[in-house]
Protein backbone atom coordinates (compact mmCIF):
# COMPACT_ATOMS: atom_id res chain seq x y z
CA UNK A 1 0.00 0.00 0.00
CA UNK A 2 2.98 2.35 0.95
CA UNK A 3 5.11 1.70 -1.72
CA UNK A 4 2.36 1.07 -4.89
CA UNK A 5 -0.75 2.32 -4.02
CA UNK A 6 0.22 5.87 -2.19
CA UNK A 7 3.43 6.44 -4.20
CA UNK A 8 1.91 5.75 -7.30
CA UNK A 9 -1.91 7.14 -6.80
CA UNK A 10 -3.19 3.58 -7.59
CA UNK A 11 -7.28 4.28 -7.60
CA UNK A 12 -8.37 0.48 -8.24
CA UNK A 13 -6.19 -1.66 -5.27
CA UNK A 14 -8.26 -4.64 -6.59
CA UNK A 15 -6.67 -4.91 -9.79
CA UNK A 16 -3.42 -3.55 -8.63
CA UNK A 17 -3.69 -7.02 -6.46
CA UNK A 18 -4.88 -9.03 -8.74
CA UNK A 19 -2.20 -7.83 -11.26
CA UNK A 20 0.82 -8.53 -8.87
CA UNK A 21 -1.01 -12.18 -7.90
CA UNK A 22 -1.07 -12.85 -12.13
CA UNK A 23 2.82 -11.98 -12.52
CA UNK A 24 3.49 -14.08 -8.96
CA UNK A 25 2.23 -17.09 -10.09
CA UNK A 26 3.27 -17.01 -13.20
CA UNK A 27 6.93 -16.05 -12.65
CA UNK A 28 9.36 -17.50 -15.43
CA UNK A 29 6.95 -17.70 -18.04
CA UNK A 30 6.90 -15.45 -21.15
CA UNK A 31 4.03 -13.04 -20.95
CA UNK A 32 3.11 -9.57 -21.75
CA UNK A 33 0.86 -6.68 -21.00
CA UNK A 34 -2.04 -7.73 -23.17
CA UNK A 35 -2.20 -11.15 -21.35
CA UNK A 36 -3.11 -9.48 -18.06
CA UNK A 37 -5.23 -6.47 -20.03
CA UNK A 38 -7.53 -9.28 -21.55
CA UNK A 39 -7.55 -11.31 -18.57
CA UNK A 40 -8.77 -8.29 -16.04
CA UNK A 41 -10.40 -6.41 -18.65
CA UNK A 42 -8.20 -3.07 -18.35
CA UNK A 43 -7.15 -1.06 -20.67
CA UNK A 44 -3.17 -0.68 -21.62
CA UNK A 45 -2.29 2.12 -20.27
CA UNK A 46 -4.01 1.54 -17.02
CA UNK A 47 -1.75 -2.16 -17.30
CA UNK A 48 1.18 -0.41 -18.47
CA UNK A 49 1.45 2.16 -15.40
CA UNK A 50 0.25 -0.79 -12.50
CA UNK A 51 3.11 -3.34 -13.88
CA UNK A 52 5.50 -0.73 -14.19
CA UNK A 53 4.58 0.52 -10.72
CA UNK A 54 4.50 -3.07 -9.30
CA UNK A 55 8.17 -3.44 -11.45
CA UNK A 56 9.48 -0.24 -9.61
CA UNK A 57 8.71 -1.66 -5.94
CA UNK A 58 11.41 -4.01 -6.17
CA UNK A 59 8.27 -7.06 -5.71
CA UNK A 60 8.84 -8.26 -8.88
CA UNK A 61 11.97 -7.92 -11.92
CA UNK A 62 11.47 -8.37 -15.73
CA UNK A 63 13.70 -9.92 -17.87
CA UNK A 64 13.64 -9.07 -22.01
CA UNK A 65 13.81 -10.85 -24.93
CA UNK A 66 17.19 -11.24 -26.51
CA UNK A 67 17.26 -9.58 -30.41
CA UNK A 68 19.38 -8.17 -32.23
CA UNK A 69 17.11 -5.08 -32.49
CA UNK A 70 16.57 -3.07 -29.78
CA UNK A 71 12.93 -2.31 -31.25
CA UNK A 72 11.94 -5.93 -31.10
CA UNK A 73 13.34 -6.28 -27.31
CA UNK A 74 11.40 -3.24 -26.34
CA UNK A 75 8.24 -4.78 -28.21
CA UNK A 76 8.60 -7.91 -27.33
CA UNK A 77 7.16 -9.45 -24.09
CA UNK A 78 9.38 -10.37 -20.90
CA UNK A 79 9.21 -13.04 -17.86
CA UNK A 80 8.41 -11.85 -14.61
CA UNK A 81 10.73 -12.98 -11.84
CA UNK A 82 9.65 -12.62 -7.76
CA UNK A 83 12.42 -11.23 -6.02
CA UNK A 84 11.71 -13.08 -2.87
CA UNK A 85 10.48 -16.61 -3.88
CA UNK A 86 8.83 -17.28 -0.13
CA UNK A 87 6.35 -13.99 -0.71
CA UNK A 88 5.86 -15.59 -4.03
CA UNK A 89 4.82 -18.68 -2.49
CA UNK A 90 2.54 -17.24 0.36
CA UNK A 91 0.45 -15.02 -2.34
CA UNK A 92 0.15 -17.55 -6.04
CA UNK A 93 -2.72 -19.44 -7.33
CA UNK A 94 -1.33 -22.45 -7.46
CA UNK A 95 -1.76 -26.41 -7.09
CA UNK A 96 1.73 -27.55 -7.34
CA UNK A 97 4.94 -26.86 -6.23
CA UNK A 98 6.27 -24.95 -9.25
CA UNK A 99 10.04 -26.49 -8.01
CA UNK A 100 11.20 -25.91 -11.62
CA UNK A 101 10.04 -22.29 -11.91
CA UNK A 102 11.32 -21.59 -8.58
CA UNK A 103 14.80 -22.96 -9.52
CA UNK A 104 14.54 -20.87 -12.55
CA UNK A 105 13.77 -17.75 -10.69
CA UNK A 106 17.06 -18.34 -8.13
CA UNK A 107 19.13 -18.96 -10.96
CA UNK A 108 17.78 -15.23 -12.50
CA UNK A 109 18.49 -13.31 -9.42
CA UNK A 110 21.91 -15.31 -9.30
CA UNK A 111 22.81 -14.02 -12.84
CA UNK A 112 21.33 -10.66 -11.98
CA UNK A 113 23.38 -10.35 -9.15
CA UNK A 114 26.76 -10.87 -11.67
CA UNK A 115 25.72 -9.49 -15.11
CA UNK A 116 24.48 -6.58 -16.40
CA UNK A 117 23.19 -8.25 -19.54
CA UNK A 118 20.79 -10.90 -18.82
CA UNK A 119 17.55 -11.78 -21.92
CA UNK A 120 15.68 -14.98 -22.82
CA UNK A 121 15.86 -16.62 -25.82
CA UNK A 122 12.73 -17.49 -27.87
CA UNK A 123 11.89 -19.27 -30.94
CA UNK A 124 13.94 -22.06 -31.91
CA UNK A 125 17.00 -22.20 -29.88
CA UNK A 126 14.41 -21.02 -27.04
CA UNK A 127 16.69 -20.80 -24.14
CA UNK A 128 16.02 -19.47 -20.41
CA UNK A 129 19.16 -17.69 -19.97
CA UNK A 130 21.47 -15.48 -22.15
CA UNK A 131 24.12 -13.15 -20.95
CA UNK A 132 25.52 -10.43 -23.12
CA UNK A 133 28.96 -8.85 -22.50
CA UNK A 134 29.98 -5.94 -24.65
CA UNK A 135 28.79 -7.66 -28.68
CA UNK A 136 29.36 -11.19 -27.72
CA UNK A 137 26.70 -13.73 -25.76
CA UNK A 138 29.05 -15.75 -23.14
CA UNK A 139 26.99 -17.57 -21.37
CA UNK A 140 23.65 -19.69 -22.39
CA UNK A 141 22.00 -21.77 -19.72
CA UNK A 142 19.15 -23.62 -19.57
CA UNK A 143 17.51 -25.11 -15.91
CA UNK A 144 15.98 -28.57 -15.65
CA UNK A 145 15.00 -29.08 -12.43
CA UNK A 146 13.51 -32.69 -12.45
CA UNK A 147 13.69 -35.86 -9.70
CA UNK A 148 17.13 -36.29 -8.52
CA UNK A 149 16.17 -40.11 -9.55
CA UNK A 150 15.63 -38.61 -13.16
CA UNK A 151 18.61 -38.79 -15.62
CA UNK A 152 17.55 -38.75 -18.98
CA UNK A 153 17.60 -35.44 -20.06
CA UNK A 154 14.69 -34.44 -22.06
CA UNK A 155 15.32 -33.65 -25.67
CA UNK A 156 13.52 -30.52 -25.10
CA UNK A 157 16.21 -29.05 -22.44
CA UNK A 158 19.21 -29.96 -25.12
CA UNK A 159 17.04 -28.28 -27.81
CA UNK A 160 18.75 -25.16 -26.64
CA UNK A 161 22.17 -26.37 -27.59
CA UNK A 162 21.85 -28.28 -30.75
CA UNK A 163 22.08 -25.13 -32.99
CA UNK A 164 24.17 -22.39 -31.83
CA UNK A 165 24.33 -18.97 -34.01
CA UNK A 166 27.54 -17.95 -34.76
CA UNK A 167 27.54 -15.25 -32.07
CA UNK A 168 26.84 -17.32 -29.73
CA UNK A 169 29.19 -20.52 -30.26
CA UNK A 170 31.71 -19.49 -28.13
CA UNK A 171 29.96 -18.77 -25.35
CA UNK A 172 30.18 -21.61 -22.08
CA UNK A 173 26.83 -23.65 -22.25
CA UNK A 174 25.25 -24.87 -18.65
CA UNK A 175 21.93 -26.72 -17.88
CA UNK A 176 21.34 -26.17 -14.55
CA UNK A 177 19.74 -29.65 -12.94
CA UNK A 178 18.77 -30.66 -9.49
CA UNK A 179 21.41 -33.63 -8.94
CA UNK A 180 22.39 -34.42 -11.89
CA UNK A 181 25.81 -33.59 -13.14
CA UNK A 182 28.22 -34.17 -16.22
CA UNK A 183 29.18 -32.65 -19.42
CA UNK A 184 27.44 -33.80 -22.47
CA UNK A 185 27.64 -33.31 -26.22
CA UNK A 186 25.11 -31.36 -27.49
CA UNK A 187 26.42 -31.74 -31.01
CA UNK A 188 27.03 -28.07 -31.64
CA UNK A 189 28.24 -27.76 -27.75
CA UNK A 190 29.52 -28.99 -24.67
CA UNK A 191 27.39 -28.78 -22.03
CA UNK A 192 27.99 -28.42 -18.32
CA UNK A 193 25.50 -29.71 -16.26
CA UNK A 194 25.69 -28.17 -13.18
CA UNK A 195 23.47 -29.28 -9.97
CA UNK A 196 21.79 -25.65 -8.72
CA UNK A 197 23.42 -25.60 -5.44
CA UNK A 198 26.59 -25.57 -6.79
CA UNK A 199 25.61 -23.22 -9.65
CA UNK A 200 24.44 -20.73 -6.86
CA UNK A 201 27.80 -21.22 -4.96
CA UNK A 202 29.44 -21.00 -8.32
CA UNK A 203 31.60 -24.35 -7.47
């Protein structure tokens, strides 16, 4: 209420809540303002200023879309990420534990944390995790967070790494697991699979 609602002049809390609960639960999945607009029935720039408000609280981060256009980033939609995954969990519609979106979103404020260039890949190469430095990508990394029992890697997970552009070929792949750990060949890649405790220690 303090830092959204009175900062911000906020006139209809309701959606402001419901808004923030939308983007909570659905944290590391692509979205974009017309999702919630249709959903709550608001109009854009009534969506635009609430997510930018809830975005300037600190409750919530948004991560682009990697392009090579700055217009298509800036048009493109984003992934929400919670910046405290407990609040996430005491407020989202859920009926699951969402382990592997919660791993994803630890990894994000990990990378955040060490990079100032952080997207998401979409289309085919889709990948969770890109990191930019200067013209080059360095670093692609996808999270699998499955049963530690689990350790056949889906084909979908590797998709990320069969094709690399040739920007991004030198750059160290990692598929961040629960348990599992090796390095594989991708074909185009090694890839380091990294269990996320280590990953977050950077061991």
């Amino acid at each position: 209420m303090r830092d959204i609602v009175a900062r911000h002049e906020v006139r209809d809390v309701a959606n402001l809540r419901n808004l923030a609960v939308y983007l909570l639960t659905n944290i590391a999945r692509p979205t974009s303002i017309n999702k919630p607009k249709r959903s709550f029935s608001i109009s854009q720039d009534k969506t635009e200023h609430d997510v930018s408000a809830i975005l300037e609280s600190c409750l919530l981060s948004r991560l682009q879309m990697f392009s090579y256009s700055l217009k298509s980033t800036q048009r493109a939609g984003f992934k929400p990420y919670a910046v405290d995954t407990g609040l996430r969990n005491r407020v989202a519609f859920s009926f699951s534990e969402d382990l592997g979106w919660l791993a994803e979103d630890a990894v994000h404020a990990h990378l955040m944390r060490q990079h100032e260039e952080v997207y998401f890949l979409a289309g085919a190469g889709a990948t969770d995790f890109v990191v930019k430095e200067g013209t080059r990508i360095v670093k692609r990394i996808q999270v699998w967070y499955a049963d530690v029992a689990e350790s056949a890697i889906p084909e979908r997970e590797l998709a990320a790494f069969r094709t690399l552009p040739a920007a991004h070929a030198e750059g160290a792949c990692t598929l961040v697991t629960n348990d599992y750990e090796d390095v594989i060949d991708a074909g185009a890649a090694r890839v380091a699979c990294v269990p996320l405790v280590k990953f977050l220690l950077d061991l």
